[in-house]
Protein backbone atom coordinates (compact mmCIF):
# COMPACT_ATOMS: atom_id res chain seq x y z
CA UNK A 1 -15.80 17.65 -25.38
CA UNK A 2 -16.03 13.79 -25.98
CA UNK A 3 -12.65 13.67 -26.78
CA UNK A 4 -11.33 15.62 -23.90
CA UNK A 5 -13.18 13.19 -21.79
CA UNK A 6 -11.80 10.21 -23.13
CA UNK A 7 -8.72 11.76 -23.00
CA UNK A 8 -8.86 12.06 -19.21
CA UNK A 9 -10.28 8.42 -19.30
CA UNK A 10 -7.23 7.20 -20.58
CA UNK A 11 -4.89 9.52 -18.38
CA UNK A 12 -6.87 7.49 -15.03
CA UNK A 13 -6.15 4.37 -16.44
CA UNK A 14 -1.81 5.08 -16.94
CA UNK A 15 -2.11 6.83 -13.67
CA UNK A 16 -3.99 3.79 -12.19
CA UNK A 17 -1.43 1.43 -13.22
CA UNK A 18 1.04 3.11 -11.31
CA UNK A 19 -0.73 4.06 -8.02
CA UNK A 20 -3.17 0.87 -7.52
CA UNK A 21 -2.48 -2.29 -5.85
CA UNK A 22 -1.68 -5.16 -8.49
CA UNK A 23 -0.92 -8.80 -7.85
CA UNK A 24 2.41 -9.48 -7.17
CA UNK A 25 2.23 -12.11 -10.01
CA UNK A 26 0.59 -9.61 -12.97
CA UNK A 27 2.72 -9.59 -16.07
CA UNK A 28 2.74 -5.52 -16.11
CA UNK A 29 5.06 -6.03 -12.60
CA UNK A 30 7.71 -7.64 -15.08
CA UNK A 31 8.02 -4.26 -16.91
CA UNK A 32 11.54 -2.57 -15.20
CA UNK A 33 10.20 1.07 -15.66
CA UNK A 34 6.97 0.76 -14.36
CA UNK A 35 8.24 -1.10 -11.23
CA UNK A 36 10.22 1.58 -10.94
CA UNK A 37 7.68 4.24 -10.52
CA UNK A 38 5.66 2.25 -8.02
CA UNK A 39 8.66 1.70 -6.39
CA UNK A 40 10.26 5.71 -5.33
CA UNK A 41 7.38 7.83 -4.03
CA UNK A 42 8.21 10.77 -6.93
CA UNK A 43 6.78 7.86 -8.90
CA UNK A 44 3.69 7.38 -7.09
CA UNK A 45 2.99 10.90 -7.19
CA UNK A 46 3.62 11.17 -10.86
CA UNK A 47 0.89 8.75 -11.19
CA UNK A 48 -1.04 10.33 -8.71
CA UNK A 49 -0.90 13.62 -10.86
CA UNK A 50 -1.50 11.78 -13.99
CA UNK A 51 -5.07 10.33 -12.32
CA UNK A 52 -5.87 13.62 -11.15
CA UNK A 53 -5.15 15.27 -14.10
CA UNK A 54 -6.91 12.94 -16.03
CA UNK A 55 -10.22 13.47 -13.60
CA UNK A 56 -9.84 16.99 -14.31
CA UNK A 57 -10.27 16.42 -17.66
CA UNK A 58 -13.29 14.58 -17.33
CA UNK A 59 -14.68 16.93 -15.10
CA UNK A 60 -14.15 19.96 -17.35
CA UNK A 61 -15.58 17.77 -20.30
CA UNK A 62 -18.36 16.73 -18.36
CA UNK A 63 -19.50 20.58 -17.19
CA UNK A 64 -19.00 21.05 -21.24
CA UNK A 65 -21.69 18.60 -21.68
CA UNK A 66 -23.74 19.56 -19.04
CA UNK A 67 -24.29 23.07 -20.69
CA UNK A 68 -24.27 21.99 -24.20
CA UNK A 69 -27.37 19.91 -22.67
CA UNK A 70 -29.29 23.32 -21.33
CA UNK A 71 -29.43 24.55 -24.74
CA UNK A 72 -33.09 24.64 -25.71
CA UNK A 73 -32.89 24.34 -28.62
CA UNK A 74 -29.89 20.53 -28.54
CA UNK A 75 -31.75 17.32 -30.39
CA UNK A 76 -30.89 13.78 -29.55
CA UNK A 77 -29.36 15.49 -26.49
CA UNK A 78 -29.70 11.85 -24.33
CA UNK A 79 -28.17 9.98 -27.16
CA UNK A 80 -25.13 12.21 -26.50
CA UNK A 81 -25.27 11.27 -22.86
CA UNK A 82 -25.05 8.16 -23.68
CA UNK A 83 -22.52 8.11 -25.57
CA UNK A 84 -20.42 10.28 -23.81
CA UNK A 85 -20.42 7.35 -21.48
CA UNK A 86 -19.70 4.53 -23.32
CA UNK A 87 -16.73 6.34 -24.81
CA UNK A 88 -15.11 7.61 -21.15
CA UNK A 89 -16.16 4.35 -19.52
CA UNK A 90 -13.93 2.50 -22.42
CA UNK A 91 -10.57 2.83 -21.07
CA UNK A 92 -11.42 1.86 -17.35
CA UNK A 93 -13.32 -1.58 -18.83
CA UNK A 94 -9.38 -2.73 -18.58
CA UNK A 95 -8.40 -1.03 -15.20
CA UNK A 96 -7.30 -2.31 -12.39
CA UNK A 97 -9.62 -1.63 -9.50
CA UNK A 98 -9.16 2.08 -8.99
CA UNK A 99 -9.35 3.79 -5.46
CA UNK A 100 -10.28 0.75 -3.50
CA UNK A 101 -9.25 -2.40 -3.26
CA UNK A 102 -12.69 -3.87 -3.19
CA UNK A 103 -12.68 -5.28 -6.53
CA UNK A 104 -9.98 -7.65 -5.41
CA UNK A 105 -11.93 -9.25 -2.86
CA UNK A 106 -14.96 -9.37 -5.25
CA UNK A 107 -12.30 -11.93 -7.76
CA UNK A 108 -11.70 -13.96 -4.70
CA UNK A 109 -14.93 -14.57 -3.29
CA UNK A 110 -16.09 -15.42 -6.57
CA UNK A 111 -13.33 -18.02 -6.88
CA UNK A 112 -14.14 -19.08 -3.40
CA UNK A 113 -17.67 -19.70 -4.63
CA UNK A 114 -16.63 -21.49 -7.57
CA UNK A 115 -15.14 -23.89 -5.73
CA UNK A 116 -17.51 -24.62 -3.29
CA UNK A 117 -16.14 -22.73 -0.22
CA UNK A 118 -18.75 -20.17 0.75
CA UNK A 119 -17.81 -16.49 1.51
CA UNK A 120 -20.45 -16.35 4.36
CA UNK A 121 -18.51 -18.78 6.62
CA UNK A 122 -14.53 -18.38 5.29
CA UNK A 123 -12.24 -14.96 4.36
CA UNK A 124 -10.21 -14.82 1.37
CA UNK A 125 -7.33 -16.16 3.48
CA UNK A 126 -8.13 -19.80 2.79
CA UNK A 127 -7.04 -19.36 -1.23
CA UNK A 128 -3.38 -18.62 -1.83
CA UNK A 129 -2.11 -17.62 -4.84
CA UNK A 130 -2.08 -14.54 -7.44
CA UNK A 131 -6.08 -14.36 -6.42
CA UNK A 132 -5.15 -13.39 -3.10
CA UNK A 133 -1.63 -11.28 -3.62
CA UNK A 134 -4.08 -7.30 -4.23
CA UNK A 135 -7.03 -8.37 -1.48
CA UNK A 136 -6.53 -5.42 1.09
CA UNK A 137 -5.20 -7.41 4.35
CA UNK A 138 -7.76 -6.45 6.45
CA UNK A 139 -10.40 -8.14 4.38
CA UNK A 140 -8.44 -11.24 4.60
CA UNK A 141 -9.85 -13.30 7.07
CA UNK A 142 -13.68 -11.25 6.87
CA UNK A 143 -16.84 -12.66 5.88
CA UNK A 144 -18.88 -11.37 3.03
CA UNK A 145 -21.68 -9.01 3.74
CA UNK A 146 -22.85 -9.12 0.11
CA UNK A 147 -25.92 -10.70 -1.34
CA UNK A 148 -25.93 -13.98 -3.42
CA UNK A 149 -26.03 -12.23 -6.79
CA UNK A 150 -22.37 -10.91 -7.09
CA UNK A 151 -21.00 -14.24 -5.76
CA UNK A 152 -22.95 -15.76 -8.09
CA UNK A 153 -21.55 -13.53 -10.63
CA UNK A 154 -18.16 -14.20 -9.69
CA UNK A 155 -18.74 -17.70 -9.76
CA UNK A 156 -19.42 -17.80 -13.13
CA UNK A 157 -16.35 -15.69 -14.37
CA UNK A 158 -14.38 -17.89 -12.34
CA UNK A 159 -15.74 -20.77 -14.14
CA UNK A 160 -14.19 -19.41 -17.14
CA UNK A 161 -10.75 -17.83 -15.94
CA UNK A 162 -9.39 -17.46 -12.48
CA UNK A 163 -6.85 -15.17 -13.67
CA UNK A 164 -7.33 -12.18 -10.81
CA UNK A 165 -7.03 -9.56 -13.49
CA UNK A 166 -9.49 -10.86 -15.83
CA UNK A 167 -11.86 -11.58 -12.92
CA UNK A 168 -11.71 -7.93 -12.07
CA UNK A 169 -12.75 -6.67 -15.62
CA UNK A 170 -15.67 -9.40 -15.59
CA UNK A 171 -17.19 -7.60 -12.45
CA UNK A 172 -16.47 -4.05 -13.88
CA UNK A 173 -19.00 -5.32 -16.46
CA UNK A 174 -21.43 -6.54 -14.14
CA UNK A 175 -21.13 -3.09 -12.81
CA UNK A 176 -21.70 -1.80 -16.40
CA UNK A 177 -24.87 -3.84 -15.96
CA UNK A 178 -26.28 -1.88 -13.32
CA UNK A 179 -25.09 1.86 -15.20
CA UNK A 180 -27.18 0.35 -18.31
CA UNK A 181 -30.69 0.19 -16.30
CA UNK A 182 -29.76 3.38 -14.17
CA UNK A 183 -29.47 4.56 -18.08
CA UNK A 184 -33.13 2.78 -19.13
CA UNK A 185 -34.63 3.83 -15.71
CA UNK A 186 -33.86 7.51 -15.23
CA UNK A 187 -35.28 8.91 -18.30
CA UNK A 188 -38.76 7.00 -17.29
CA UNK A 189 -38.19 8.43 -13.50
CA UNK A 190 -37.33 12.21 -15.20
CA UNK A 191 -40.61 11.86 -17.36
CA UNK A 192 -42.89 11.65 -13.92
CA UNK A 193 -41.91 15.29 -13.19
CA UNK A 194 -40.77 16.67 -16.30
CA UNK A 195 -37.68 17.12 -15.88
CA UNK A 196 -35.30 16.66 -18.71
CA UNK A 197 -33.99 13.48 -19.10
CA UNK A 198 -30.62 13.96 -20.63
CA UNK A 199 -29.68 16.52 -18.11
CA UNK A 200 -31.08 13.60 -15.41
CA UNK A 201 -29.16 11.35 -17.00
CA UNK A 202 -26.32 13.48 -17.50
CA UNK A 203 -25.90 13.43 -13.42
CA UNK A 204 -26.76 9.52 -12.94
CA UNK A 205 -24.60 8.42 -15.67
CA UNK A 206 -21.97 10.24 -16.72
CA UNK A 207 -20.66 12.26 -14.32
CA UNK A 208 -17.05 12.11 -13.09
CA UNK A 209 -18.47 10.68 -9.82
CA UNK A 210 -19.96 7.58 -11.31
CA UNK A 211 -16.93 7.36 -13.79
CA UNK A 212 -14.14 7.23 -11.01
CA UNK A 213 -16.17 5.26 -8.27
CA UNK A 214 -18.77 3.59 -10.09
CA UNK A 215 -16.88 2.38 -13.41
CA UNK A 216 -13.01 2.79 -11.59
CA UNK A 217 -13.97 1.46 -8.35
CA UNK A 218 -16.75 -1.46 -9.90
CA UNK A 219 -18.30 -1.74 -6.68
CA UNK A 220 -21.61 -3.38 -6.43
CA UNK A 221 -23.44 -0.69 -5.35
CA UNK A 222 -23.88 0.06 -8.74
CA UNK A 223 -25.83 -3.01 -9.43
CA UNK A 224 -27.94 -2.33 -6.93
CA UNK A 225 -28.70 1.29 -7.82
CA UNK A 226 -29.21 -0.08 -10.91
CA UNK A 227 -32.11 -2.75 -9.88
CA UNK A 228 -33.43 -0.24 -7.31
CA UNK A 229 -33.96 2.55 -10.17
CA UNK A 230 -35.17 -0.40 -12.60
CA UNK A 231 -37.74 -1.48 -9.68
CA UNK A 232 -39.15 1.63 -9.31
CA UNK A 233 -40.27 2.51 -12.71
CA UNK A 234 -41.37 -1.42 -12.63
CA UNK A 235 -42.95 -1.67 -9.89
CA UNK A 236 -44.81 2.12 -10.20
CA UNK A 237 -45.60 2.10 -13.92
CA UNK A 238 -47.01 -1.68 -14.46
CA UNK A 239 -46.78 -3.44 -11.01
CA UNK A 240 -45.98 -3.73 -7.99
CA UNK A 241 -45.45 -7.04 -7.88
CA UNK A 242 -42.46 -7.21 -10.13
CA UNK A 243 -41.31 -4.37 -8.54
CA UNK A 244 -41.28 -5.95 -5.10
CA UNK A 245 -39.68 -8.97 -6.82
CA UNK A 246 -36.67 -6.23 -8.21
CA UNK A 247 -36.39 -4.83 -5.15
CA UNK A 248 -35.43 -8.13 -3.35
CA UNK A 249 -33.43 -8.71 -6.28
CA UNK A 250 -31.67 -5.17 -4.92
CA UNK A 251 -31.53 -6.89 -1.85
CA UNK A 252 -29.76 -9.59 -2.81
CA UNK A 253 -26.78 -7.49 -4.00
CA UNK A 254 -26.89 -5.15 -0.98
CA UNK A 255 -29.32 -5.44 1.92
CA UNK A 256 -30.11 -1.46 1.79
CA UNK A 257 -31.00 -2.18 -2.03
CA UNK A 258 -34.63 -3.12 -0.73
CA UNK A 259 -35.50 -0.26 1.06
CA UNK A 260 -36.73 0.59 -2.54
CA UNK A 261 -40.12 -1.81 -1.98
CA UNK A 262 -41.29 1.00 0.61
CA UNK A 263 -42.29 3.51 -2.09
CA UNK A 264 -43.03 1.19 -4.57
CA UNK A 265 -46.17 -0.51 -2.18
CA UNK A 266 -46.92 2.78 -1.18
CA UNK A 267 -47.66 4.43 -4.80
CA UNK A 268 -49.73 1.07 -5.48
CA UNK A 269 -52.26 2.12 -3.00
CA UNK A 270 -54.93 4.68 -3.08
CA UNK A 271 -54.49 8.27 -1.82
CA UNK A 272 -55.29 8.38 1.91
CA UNK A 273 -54.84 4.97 2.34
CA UNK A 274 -55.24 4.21 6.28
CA UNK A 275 -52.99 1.87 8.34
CA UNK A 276 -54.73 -1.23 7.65
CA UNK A 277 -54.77 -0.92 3.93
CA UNK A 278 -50.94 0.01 4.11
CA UNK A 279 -50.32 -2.88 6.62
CA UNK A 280 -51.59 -5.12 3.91
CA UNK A 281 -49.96 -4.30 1.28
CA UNK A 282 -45.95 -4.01 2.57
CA UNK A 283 -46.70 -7.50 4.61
CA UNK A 284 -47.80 -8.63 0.98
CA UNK A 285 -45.08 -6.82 -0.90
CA UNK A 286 -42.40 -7.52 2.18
CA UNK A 287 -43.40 -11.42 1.48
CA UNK A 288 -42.68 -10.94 -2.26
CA UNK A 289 -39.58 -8.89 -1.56
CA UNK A 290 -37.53 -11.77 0.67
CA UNK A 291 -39.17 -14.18 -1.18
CA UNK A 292 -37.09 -13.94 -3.90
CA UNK A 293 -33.87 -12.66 -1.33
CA UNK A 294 -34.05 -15.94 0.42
CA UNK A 295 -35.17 -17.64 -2.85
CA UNK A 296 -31.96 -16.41 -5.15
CA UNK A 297 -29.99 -17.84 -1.49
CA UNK A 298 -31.32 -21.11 -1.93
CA UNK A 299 -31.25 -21.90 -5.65
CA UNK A 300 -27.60 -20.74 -5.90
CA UNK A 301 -26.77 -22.89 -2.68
CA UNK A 302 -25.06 -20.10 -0.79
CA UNK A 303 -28.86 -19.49 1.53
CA UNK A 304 -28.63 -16.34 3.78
CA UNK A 305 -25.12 -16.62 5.47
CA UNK A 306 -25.11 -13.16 4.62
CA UNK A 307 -27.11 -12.16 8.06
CA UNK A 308 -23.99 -13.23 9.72
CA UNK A 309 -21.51 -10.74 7.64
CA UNK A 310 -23.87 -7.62 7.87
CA UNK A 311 -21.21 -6.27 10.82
CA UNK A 312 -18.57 -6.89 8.81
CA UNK A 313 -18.04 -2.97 7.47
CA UNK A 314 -18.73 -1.53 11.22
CA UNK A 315 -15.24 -2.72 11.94
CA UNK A 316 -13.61 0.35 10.22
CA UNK A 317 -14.57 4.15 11.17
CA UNK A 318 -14.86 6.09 8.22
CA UNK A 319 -15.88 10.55 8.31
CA UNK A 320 -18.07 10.23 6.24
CA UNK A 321 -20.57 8.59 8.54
CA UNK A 322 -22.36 11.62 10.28
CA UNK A 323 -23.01 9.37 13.62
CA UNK A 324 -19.37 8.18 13.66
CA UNK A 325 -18.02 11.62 12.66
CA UNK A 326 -19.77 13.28 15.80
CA UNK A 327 -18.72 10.57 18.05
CA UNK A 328 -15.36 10.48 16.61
CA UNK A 329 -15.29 14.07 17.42
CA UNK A 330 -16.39 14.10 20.80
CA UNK A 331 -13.84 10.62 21.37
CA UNK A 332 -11.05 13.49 20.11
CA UNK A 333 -12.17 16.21 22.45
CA UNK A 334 -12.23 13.08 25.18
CA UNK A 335 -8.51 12.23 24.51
CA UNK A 336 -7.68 15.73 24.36
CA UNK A 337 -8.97 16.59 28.21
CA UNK A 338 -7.26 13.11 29.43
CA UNK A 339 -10.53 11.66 30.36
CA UNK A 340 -9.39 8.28 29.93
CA UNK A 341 -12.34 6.24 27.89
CA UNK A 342 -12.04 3.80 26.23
CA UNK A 343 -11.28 4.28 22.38
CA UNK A 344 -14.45 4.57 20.44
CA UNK A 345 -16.66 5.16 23.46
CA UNK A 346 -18.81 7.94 21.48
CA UNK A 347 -18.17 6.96 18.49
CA UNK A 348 -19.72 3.22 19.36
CA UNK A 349 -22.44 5.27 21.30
CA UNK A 350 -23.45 7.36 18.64
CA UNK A 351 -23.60 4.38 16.19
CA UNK A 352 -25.97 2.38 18.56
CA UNK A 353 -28.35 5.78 18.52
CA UNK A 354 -28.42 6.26 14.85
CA UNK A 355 -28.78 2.59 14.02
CA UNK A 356 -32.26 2.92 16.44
CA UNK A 357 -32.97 5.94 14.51
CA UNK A 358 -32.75 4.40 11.01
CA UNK A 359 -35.75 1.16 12.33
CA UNK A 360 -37.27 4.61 13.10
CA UNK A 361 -37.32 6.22 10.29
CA UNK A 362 -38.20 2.96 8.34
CA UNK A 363 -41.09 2.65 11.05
CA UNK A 364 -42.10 6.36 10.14
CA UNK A 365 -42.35 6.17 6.25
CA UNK A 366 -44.17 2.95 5.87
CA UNK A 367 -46.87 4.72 8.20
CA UNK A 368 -46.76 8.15 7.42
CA UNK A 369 -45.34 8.53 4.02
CA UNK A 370 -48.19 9.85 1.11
CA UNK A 371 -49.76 6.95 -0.84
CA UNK A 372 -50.91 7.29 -4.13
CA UNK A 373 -48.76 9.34 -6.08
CA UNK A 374 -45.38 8.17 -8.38
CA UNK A 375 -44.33 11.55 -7.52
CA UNK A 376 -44.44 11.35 -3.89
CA UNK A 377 -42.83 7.62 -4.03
CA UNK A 378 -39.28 9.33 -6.14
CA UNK A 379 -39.50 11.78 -3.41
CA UNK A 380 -39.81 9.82 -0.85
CA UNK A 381 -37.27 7.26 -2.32
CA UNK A 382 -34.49 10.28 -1.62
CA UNK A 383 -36.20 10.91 1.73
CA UNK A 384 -35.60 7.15 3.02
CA UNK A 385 -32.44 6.35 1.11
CA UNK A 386 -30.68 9.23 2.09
CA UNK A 387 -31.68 9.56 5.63
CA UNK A 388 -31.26 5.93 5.99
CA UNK A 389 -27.56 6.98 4.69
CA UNK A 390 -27.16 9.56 7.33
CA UNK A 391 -27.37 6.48 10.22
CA UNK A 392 -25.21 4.27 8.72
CA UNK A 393 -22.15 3.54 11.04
CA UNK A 394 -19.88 3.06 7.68
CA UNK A 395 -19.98 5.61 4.55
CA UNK A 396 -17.63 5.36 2.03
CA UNK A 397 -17.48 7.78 -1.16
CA UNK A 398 -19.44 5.67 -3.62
CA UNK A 399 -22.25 5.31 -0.96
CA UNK A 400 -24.03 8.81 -2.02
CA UNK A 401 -24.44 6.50 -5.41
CA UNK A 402 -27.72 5.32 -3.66
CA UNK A 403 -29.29 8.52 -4.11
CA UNK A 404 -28.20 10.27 -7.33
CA UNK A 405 -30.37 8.48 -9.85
CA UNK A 406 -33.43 9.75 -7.94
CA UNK A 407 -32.13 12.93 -7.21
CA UNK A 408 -31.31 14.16 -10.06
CA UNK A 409 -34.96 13.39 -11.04
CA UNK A 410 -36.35 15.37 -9.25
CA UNK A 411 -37.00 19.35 -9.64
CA UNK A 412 -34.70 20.75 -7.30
CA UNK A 413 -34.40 24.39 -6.57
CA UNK A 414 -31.47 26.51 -7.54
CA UNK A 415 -28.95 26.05 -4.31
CA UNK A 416 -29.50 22.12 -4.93
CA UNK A 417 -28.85 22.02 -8.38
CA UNK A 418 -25.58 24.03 -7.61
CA UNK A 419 -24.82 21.65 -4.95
CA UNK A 420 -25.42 18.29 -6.66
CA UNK A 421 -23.25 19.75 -10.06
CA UNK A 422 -20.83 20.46 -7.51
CA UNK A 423 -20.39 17.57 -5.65
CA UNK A 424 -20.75 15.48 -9.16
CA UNK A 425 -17.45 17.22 -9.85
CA UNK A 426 -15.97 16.82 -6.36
CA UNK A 427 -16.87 13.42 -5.84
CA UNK A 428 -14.81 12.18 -8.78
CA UNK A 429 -11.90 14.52 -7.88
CA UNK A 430 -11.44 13.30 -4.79
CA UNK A 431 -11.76 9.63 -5.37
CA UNK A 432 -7.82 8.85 -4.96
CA UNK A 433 -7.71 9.82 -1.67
CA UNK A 434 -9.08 7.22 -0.03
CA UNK A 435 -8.13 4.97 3.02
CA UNK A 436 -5.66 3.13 0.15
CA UNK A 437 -3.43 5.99 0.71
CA UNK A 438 -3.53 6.16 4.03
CA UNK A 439 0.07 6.55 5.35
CA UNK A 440 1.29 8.03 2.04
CA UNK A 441 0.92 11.49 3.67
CA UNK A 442 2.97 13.12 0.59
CA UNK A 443 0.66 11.88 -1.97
CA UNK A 444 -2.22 12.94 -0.33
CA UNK A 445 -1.19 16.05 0.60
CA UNK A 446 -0.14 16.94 -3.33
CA UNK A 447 -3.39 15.13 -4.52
CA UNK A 448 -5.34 17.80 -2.41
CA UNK A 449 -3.17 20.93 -3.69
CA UNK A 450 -4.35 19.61 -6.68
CA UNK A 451 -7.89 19.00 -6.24
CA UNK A 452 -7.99 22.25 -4.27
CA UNK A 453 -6.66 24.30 -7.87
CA UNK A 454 -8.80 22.36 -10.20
CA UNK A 455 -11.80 22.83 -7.44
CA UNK A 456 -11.11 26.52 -7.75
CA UNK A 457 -10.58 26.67 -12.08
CA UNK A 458 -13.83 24.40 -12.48
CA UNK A 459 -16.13 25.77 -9.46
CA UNK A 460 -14.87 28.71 -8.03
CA UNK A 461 -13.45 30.77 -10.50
CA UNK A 462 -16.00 33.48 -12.43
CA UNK A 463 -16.22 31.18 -15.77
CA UNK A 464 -16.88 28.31 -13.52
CA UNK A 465 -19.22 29.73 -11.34
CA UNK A 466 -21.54 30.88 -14.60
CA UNK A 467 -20.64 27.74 -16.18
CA UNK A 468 -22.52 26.10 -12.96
CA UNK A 469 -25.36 28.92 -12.88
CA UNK A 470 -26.17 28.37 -16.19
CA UNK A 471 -26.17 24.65 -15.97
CA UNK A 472 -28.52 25.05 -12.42
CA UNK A 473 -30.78 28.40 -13.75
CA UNK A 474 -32.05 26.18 -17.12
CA UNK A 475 -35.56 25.42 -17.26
CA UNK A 476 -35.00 22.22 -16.35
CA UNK A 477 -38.91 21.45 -16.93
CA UNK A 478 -39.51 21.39 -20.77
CA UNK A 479 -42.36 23.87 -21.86
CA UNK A 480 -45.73 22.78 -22.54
């Protein structure tokens, strides 16, 4: 099981070699045969195969250790989690960035830091060099929309090398960072409603989901998963001070990372707390919260240019957004009947709805949410997270990240537990096809042949689907 994992761990990283952007400059470009097979698209998809049949791996070895997990009877069974992470997370330490060209723009905006250019007022466009050669082009000339904390990061590797490659690898480990206290916080999170915590962990850790996206694609959403999961065993458990403090900390890696405060203010205060009591507290925990997001801005010299970027993702239209998948839809249906609009028209209306709707639903937890109860504030951490998800006008894959560790916390019925095995398979399958492989229409068609067979050996077929029943019908509440 371990082994067949890392197996497929290695497997993504040769197939990732082949099918991911690389500087133009890299060393590995100077090997003949490998610029071959980037070069002739029966290359590319021999790559392409080799990454999905590596994921496949790691899914089936993943499912493995899923159900070794619902044995009753399995000691040290989060040890093994964790482990089985460390060892498939290995091999991608030295990947380049793997179904998105993110962690690119992450080496040069850390450089551009370094040097004193700030990535809240200039693109990537104003370095030249190998730094710049993998950005994605449309990120060029775009500002930042990230917090100070991963520039800051960045800065620092870039103090030390500004070889692209090597800068890459430094932020994988900063994303390793945020896995570790998604690792430390999960158990704690499990233990408040009994639910196993190397099964939890199982699903926030090791999963071929956070494998490919989280450890492949090193974005820093996991960081600030990471200090949103730490915050809320912090700021629930001792206080909810320091938990404010960690969730502007969150904030300061992504802006969505503080919607974590909500819940923890809320548990602090007494069941049936009324408005004014509640008022009081998230003005006082709100203080704390951009304290330290404005704070972090000033001491590292970078301040809040960020406000300025926050638009900066609404540029592209991805279907994964539910408000820019309907209005996409309805644009379609527009073109379709020769009604003339303008391109986006519903798909720019629908975003401008749910945007309202997500102050709304802000608006409607801090005053109606339960106080009181660490129960009620993991619940309602999934609640706000991932209906605040459900407005966004840009989803990507690695976005459900924000929920999982809380999640799979909870004590979810049957159905759920089916779905969120399933989609903890699917999510990693998937992965390399993405927008980078947009216009390679062969690639992505085979990829999804592919995905589609393994989808059906894994989920659908009758070992799979009482590999998954078994894995969703275990008490996943330990006995008294």
């Amino acid at each position: 099981m371990l082994t067949r994992g890392l197996a497929g761990s290695l497997l993504v990283l040769l197939g990732g070699v082949v099918v991911s952007t690389l500087p133009d400059s890299t060393l590995l470009l100077r090997n003949e045969q490998l610029v071959a097979l980037r070069d002739h698209e029966a290359g590319r998809m021999l790559g392409l195969a080799v990454v999905l049949v590596g994921l496949g791996m790691l899914a089936a070895a993943w499912l493995g250790l899923c159900r070794t997990l619902a044995r009753d009877d399995l000691p040290g069974g989060l040890e093994l989690v964790r482990q089985a992470t460390v060892l498939w997370s290995l091999p991608l330490l030295v990947a380049p960035p793997l179904f998105s060209r993110d962690g690119w723009s992450y080496a040069a905006q850390g450089v551009m830091t370094h040097i004193g250019v700030t990535p809240y007022a200039w693109g990537p466009s104003i370095l030249d060099g190998s730094i710049v050669e993998a950005v994605d082009p449309r990120w060029m000339n775009t500002l930042t929309p990230y917090g100070p904390v991963p520039l800051e990061a960045g800065s620092f590797a870039a103090s030390i090398t500004q070889d692209p490659w090597l800068l890459v690898i430094a932020h994988r480990l900063v994303a390793l960072v945020g896995l570790a206290l998604v690792a430390w916080a999960v158990p704690r999170l499990a233990a408040w409603t009994g639910v196993r915590p190397a099964l939890a962990s199982a699903v926030a850790i090791a999963s071929p989901f956070v494998i490919a996206n989280g450890v492949g694609g090193l974005h820093n959403d996991v960081l600030m998963v990471g200090l949103m999961a730490a915050a809320l065993v912090v700021g629930v458990e001792r206080s909810w001070l320091w938990g404010a403090a960690l969730g502007g900390l969150a904030a300061a890696v992504k802006l969505p990372g503080g919607l974590v405060c909500l819940p923890i203010l809320l548990a602090s205060l007494p069941m049936g707390a009324g408005l004014v009591e509640r008022g009081r507290r998230l003005a006082a925990g709100g203080a704390v919260a951009v304290g330290v997001l404005v704070g972090v801005g000033v001491v590292s010299g970078l301040g809040i240019g960020w406000v300025h970027a926050l638009g900066v993702p609404g540029v592209i239209y991805t279907p994964l957004s539910v408000p820019t998948f309907l209005g996409g839809s309805l644009d379609s249906l527009a073109s379709f009947a020769g009604l003339g609009l303008a391109p986006h028209t519903f798909a720019d209306a629908f975003r401008s709805v749910a945007a309202v709707l997500g102050v709304v639903l802000v608006g409607w937890f801090a005053l109606r949410w339960p106080t009181g109860s660490r129960v009620q504030a993991l619940r309602g951490t999934v609640v706000l997270v991932g209906g605040f998800l459900l407005t966004l006008p840009v989803v990507h894959l690695w976005y459900l990240s924000w929920v999982v560790p809380f999640l799979c916390s909870l004590r979810l019925p049957r159905a759920a537990s089916v779905v969120l095995v399933a989609v903890s398979v699917m999510g990693g399958m998937v992965a390399p096809l993405d927008s980078s492989l947009h216009g390679a229409w062969m690639l992505v068609i085979m990829g999804s042949m592919y995905v589609a067979l393994v989808a059906t050996v894994l989920l659908l077929s009758r070992r799979g689907r009482e590999r998954i029943l078994h894995i969703a019908d275990v008490e996943w509440l330990p006995v008294p």
